[in-house]
PDB file of N, CA and C in Angstrom:
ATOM      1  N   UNK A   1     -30.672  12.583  82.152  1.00  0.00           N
ATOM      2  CA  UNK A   1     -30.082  13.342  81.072  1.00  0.00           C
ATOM      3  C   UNK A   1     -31.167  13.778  80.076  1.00  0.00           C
ATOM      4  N   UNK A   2     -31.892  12.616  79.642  1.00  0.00           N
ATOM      5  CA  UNK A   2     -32.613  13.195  78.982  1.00  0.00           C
ATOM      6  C   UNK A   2     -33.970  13.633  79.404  1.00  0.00           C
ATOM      7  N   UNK A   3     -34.019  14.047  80.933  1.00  0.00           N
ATOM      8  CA  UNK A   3     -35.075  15.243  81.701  1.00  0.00           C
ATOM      9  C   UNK A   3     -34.489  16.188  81.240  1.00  0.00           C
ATOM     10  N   UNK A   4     -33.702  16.582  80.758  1.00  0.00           N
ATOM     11  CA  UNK A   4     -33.439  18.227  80.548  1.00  0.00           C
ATOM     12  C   UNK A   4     -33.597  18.494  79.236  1.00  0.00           C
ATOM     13  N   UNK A   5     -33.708  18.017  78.561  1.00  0.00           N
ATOM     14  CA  UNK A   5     -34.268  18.197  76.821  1.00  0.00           C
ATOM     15  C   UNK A   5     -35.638  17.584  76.711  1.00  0.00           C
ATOM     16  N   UNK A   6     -36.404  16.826  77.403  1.00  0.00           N
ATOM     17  CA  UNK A   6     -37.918  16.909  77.466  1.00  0.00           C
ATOM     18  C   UNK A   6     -38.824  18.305  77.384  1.00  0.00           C
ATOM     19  N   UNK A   7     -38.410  19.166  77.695  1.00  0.00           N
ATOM     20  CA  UNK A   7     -39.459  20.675  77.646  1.00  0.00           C
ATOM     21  C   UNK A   7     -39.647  20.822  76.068  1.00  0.00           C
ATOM     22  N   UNK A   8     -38.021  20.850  75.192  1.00  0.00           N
ATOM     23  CA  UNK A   8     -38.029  20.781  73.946  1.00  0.00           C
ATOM     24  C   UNK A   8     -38.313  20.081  72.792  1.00  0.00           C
ATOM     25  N   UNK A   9     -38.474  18.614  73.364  1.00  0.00           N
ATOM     26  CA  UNK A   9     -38.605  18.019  72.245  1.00  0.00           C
ATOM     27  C   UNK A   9     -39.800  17.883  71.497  1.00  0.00           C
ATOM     28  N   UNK A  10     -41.636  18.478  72.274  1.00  0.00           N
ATOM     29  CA  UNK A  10     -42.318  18.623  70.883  1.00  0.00           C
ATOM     30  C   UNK A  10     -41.838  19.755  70.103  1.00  0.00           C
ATOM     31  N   UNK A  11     -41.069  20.838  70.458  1.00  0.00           N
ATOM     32  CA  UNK A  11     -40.222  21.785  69.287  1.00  0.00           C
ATOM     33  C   UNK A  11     -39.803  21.181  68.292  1.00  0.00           C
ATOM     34  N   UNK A  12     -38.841  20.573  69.306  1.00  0.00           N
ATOM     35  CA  UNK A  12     -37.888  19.849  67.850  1.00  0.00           C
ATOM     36  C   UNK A  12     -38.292  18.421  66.900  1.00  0.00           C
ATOM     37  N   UNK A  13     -39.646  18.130  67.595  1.00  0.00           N
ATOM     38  CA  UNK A  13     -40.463  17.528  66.671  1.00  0.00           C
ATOM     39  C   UNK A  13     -40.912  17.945  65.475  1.00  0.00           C
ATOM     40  N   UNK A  14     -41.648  19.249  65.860  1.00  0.00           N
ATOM     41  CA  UNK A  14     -42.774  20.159  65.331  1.00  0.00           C
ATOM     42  C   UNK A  14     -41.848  20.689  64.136  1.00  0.00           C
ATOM     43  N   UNK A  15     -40.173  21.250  64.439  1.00  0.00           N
ATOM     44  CA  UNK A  15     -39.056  21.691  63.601  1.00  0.00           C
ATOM     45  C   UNK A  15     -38.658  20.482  62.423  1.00  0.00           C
ATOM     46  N   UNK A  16     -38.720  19.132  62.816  1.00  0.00           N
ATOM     47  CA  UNK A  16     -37.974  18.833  62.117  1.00  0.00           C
ATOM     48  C   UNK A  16     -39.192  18.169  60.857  1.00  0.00           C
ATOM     49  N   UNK A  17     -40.620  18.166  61.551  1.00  0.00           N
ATOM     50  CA  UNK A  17     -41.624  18.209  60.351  1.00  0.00           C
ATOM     51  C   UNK A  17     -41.704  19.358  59.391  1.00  0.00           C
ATOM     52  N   UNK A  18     -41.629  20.465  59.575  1.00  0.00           N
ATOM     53  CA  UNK A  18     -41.756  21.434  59.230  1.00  0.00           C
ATOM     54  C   UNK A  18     -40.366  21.477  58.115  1.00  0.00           C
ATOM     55  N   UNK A  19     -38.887  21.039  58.442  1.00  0.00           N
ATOM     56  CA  UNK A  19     -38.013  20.603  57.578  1.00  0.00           C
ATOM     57  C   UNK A  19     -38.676  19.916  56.806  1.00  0.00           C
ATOM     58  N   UNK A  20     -38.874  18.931  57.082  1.00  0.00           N
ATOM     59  CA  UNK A  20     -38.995  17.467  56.118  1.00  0.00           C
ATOM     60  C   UNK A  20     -40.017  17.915  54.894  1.00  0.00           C
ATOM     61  N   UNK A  21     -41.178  18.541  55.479  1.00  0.00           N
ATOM     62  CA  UNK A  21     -42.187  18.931  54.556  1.00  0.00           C
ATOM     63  C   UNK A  21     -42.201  20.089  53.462  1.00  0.00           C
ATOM     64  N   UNK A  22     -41.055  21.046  54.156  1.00  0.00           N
ATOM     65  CA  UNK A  22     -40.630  22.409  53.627  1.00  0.00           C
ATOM     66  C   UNK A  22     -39.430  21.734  52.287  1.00  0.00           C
ATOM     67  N   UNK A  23     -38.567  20.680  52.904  1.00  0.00           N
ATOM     68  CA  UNK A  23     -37.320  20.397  51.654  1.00  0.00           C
ATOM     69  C   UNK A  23     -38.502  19.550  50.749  1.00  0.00           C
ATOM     70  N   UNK A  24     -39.402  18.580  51.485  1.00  0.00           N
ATOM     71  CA  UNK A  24     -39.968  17.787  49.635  1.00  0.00           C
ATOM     72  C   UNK A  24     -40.968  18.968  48.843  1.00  0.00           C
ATOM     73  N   UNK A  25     -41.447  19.891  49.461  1.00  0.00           N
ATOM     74  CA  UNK A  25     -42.261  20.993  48.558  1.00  0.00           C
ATOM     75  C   UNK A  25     -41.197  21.990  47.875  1.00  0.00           C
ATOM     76  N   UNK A  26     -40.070  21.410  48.122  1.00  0.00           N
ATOM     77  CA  UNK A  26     -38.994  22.080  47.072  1.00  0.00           C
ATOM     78  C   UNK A  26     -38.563  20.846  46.009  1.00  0.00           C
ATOM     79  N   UNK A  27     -38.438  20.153  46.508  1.00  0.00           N
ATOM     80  CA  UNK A  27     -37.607  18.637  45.383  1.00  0.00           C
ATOM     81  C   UNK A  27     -38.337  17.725  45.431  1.00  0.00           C
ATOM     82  N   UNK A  28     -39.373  17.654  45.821  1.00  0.00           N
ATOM     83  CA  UNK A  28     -40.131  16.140  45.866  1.00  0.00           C
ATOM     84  C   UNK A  28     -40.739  16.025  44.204  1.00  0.00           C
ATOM     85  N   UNK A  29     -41.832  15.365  43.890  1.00  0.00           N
ATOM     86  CA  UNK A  29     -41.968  14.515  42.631  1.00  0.00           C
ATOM     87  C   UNK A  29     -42.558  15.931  42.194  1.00  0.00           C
ATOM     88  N   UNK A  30     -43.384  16.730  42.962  1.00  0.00           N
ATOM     89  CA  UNK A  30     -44.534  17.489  42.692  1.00  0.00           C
ATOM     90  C   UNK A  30     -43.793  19.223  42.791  1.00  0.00           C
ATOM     91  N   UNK A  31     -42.330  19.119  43.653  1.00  0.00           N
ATOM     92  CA  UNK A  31     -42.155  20.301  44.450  1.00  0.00           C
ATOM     93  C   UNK A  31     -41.733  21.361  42.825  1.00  0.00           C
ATOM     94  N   UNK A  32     -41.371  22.263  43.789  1.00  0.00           N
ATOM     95  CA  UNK A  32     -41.392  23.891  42.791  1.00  0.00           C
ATOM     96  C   UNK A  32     -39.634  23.714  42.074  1.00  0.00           C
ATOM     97  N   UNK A  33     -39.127  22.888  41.996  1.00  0.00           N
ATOM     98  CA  UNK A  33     -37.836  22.743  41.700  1.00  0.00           C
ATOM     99  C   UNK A  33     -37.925  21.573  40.380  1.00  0.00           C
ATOM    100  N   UNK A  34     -39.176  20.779  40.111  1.00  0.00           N
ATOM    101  CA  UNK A  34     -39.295  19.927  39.093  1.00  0.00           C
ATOM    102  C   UNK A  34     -40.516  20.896  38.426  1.00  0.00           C
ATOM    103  N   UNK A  35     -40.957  21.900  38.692  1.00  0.00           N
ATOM    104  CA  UNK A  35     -42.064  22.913  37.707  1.00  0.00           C
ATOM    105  C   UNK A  35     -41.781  22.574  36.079  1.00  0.00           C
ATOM    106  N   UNK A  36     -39.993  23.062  36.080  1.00  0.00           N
ATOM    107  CA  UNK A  36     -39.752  23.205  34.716  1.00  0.00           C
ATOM    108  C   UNK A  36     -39.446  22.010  33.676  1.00  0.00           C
ATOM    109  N   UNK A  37     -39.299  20.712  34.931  1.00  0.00           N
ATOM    110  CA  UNK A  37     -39.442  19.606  34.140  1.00  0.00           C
ATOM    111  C   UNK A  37     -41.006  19.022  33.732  1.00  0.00           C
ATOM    112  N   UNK A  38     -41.699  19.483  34.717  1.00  0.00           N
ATOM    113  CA  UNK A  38     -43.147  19.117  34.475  1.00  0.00           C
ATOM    114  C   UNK A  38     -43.426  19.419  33.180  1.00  0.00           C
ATOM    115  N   UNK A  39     -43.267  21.295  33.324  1.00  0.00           N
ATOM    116  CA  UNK A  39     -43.755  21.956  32.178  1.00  0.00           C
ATOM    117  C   UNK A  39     -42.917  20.866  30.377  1.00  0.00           C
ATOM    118  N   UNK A  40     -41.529  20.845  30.758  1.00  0.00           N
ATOM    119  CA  UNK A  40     -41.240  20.270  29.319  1.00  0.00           C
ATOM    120  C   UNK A  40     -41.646  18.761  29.115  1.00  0.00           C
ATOM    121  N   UNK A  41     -42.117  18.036  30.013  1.00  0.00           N
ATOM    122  CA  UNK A  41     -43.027  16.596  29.627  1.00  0.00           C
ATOM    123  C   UNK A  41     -44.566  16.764  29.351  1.00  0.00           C
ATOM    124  N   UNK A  42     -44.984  18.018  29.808  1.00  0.00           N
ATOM    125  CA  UNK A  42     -46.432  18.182  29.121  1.00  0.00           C
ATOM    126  C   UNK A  42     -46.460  19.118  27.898  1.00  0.00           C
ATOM    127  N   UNK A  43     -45.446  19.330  27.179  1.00  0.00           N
ATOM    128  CA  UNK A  43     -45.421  19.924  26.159  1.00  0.00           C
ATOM    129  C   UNK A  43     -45.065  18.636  24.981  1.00  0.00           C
ATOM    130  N   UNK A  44     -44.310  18.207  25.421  1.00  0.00           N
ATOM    131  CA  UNK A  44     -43.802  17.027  24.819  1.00  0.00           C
ATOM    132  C   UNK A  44     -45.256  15.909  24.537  1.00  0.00           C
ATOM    133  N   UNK A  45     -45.893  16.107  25.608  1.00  0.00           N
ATOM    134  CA  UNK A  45     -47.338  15.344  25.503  1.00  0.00           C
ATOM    135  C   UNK A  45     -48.317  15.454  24.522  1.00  0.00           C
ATOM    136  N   UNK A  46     -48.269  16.974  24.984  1.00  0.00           N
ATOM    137  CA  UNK A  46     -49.315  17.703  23.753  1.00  0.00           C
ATOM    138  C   UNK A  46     -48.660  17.467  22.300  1.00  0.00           C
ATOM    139  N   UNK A  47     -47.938  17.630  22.075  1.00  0.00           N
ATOM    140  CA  UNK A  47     -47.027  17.448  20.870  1.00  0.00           C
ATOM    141  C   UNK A  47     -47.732  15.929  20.446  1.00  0.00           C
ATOM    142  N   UNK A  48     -47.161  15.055  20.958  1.00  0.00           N
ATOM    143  CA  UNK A  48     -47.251  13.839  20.899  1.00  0.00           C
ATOM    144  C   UNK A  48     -48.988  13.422  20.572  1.00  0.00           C
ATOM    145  N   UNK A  49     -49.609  14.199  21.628  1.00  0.00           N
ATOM    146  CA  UNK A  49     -51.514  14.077  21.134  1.00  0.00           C
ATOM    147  C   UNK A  49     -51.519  14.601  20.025  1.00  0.00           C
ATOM    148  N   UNK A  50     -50.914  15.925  19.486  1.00  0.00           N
ATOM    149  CA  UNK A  50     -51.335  16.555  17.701  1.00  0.00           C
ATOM    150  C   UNK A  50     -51.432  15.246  16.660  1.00  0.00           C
ATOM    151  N   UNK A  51     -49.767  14.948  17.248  1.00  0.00           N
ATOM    152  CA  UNK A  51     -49.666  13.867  16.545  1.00  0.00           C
ATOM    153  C   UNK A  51     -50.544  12.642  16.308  1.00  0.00           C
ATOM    154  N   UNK A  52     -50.879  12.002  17.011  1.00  0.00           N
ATOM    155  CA  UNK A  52     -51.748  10.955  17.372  1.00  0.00           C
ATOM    156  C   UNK A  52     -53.078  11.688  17.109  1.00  0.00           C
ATOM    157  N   UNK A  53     -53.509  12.775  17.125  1.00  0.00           N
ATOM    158  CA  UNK A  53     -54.806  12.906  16.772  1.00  0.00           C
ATOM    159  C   UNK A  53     -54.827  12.971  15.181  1.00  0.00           C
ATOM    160  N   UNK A  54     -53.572  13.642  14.346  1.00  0.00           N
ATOM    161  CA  UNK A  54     -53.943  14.071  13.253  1.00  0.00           C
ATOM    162  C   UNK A  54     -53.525  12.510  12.589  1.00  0.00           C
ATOM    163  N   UNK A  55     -52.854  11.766  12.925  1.00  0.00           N
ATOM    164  CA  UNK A  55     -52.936   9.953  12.930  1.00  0.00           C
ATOM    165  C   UNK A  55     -54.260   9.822  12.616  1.00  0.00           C
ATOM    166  N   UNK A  56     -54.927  10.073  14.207  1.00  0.00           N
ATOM    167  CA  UNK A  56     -56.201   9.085  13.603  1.00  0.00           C
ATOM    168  C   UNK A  56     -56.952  10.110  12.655  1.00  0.00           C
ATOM    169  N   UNK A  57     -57.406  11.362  12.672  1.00  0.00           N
ATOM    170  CA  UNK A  57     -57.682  11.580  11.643  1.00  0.00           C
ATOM    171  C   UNK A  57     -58.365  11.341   9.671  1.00  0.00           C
ATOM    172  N   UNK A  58     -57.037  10.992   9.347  1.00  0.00           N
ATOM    173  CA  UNK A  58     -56.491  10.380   8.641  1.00  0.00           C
ATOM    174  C   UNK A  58     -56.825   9.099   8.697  1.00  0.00           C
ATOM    175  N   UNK A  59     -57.012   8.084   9.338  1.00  0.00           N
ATOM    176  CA  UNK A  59     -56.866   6.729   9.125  1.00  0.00           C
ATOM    177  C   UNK A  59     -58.458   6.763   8.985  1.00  0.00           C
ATOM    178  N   UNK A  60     -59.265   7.551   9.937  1.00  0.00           N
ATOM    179  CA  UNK A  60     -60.819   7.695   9.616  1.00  0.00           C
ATOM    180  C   UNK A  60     -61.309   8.110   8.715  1.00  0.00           C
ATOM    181  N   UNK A  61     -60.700   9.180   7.753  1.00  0.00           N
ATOM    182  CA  UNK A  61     -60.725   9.550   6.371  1.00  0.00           C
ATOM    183  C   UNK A  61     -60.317   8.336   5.111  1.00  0.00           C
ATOM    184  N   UNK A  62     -59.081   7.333   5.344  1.00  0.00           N
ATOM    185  CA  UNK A  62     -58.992   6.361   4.716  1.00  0.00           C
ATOM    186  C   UNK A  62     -60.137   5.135   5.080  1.00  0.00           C
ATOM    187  N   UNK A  63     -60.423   4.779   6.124  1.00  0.00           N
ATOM    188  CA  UNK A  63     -61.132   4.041   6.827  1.00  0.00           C
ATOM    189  C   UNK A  63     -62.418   4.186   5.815  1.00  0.00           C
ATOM    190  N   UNK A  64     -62.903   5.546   5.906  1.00  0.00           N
ATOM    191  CA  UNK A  64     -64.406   5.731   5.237  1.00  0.00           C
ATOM    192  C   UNK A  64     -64.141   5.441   3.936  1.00  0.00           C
ATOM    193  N   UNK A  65     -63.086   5.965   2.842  1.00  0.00           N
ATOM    194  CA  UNK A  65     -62.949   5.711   1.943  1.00  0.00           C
ATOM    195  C   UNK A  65     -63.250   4.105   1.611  1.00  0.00           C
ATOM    196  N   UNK A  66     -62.900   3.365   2.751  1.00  0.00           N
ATOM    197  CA  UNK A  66     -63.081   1.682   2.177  1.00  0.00           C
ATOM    198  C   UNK A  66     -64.398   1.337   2.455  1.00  0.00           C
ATOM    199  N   UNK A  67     -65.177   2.072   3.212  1.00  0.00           N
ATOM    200  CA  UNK A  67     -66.385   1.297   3.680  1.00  0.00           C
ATOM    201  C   UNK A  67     -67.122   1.238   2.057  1.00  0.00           C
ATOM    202  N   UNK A  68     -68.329  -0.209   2.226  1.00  0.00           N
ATOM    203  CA  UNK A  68     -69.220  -0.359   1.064  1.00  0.00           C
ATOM    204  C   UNK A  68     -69.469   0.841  -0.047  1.00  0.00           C
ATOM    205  N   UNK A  69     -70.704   1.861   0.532  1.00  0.00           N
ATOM    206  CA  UNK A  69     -70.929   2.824   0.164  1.00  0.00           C
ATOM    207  C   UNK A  69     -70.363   3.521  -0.867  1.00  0.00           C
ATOM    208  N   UNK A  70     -68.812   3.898  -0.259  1.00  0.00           N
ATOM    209  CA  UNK A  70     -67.798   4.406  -0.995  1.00  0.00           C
ATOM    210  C   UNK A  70     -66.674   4.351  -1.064  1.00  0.00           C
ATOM    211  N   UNK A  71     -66.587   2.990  -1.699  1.00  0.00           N
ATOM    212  CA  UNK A  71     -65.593   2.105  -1.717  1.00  0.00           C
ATOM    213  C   UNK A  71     -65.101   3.165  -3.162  1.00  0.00           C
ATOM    214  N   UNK A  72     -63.576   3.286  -2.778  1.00  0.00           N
ATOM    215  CA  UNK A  72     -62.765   4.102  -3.763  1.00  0.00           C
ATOM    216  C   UNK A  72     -61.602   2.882  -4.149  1.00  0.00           C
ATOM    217  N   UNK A  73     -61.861   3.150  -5.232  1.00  0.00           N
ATOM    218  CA  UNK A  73     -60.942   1.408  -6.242  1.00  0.00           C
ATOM    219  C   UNK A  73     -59.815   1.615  -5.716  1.00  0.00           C
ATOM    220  N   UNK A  74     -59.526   3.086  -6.056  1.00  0.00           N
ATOM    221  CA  UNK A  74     -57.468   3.476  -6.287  1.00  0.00           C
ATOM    222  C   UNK A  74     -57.345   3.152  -4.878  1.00  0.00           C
ATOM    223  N   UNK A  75     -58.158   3.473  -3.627  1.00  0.00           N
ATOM    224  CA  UNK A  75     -57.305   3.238  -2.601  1.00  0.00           C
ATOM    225  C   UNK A  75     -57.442   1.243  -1.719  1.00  0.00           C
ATOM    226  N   UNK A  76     -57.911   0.763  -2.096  1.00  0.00           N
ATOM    227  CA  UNK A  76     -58.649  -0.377  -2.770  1.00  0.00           C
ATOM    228  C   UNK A  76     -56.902  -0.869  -3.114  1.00  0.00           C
ATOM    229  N   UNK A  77     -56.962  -0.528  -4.226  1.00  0.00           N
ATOM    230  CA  UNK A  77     -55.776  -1.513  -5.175  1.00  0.00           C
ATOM    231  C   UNK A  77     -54.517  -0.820  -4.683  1.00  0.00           C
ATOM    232  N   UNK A  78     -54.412   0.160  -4.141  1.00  0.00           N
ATOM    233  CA  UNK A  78     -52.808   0.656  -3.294  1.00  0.00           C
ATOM    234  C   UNK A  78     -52.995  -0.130  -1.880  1.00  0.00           C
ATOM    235  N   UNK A  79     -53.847  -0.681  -1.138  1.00  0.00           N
ATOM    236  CA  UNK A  79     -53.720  -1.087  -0.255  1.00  0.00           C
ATOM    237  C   UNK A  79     -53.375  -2.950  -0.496  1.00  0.00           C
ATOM    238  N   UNK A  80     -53.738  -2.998  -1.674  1.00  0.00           N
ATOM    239  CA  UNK A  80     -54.038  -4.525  -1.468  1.00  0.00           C
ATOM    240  C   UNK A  80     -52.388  -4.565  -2.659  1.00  0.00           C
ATOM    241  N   UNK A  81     -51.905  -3.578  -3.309  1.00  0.00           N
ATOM    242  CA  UNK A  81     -50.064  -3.414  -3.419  1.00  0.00           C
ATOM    243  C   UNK A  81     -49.379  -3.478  -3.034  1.00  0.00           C
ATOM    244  N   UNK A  82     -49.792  -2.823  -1.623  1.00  0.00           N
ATOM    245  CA  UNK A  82     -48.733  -2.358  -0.857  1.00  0.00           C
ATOM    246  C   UNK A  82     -48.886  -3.647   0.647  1.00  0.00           C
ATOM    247  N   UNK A  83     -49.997  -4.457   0.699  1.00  0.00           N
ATOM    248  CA  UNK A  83     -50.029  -5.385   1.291  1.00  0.00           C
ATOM    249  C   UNK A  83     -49.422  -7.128   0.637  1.00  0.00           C
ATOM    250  N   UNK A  84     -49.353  -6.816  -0.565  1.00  0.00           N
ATOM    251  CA  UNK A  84     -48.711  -8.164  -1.255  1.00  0.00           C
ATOM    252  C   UNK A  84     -47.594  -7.796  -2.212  1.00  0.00           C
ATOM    253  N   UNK A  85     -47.401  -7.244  -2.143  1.00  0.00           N
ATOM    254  CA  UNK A  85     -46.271  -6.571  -2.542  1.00  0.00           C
ATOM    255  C   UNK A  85     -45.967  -6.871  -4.036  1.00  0.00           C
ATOM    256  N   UNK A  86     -47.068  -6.308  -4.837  1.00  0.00           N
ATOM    257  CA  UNK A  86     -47.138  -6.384  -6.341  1.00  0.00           C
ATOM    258  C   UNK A  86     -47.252  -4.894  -6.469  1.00  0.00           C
ATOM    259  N   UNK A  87     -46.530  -4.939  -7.795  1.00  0.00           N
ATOM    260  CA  UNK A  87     -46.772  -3.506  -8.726  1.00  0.00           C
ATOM    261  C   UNK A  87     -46.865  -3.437 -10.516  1.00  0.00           C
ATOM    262  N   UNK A  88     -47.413  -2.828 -10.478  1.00  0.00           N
ATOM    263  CA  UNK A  88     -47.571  -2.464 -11.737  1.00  0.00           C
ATOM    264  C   UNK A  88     -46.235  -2.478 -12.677  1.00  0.00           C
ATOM    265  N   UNK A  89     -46.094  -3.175 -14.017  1.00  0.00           N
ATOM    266  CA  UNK A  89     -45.149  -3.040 -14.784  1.00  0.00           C
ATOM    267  C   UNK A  89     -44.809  -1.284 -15.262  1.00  0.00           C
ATOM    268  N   UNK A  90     -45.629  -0.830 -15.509  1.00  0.00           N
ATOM    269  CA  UNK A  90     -45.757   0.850 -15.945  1.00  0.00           C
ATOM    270  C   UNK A  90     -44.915   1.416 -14.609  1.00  0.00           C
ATOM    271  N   UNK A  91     -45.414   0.966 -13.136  1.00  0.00           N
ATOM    272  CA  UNK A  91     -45.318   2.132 -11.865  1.00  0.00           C
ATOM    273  C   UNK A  91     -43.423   2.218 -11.603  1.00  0.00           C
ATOM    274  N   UNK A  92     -43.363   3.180 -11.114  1.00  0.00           N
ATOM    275  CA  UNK A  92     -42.098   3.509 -10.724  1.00  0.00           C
ATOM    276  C   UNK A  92     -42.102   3.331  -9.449  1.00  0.00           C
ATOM    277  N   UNK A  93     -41.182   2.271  -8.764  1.00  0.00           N
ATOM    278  CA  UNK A  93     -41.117   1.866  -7.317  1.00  0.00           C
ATOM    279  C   UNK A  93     -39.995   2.605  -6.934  1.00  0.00           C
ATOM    280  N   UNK A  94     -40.081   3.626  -5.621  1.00  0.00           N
ATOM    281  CA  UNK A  94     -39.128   4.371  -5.413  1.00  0.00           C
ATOM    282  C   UNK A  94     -38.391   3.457  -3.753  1.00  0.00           C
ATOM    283  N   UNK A  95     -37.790   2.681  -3.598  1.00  0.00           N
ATOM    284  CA  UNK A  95     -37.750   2.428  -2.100  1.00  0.00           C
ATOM    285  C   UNK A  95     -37.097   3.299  -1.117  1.00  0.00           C
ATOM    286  N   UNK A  96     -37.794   3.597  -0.427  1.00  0.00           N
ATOM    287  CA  UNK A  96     -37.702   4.173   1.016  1.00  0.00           C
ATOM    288  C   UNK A  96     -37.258   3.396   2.647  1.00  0.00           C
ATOM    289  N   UNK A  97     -36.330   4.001   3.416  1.00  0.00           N
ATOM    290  CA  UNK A  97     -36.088   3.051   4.721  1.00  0.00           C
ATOM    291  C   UNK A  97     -37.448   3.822   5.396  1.00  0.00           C
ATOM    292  N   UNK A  98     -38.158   3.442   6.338  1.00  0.00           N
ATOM    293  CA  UNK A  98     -38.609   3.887   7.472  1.00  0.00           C
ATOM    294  C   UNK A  98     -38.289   4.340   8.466  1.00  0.00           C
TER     295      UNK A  98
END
């Protein structure tokens, strides 16, 4: 029985790779059917690096402010406020949630 479908079956080998490989280059992790999800998680990324870059930024701009050299009082005495949680009788404490 199965002498008479032997001529065909590297065809229907050769066919059903050619499926298998043709449907995951449509839906697989990488295929042309997740493009537009790719595209909105690397936007979301970049977003996320602005963020994180203009973070550190900033923390290297405060950072220098504390080193020896040029040690700046005000940011000095807001850090060491806002780490023990004293304030000034004069200051107006506004509280904020995070």
């Amino acid at each position: 029985m199965f002498a008479r479908f032997r001529p065909f079956l590297p065809a229907a080998v050769l066919a059903s790779l050619i499926f298998y490989f043709g449907f995951q280059a449509l839906t697989g992790d990488r295929g042309l059917l997740s493009l537009s999800q790719r595209n909105e998680t690397l936007a979301a990324k970049k977003g996320e690096l602005a963020r994180l870059q203009a973070q550190r930024r900033d923390l290297e701009a405060r950072a220098k402010l504390m080193r020896d050299g040029d040690l700046s009082r005000d940011l000095v005495e807001e850090r060491a406020r806002y780490l023990l949680g004293f304030s000034d009788p004069r200051d107006y404490v506004i509280h904020t949630r995070p």
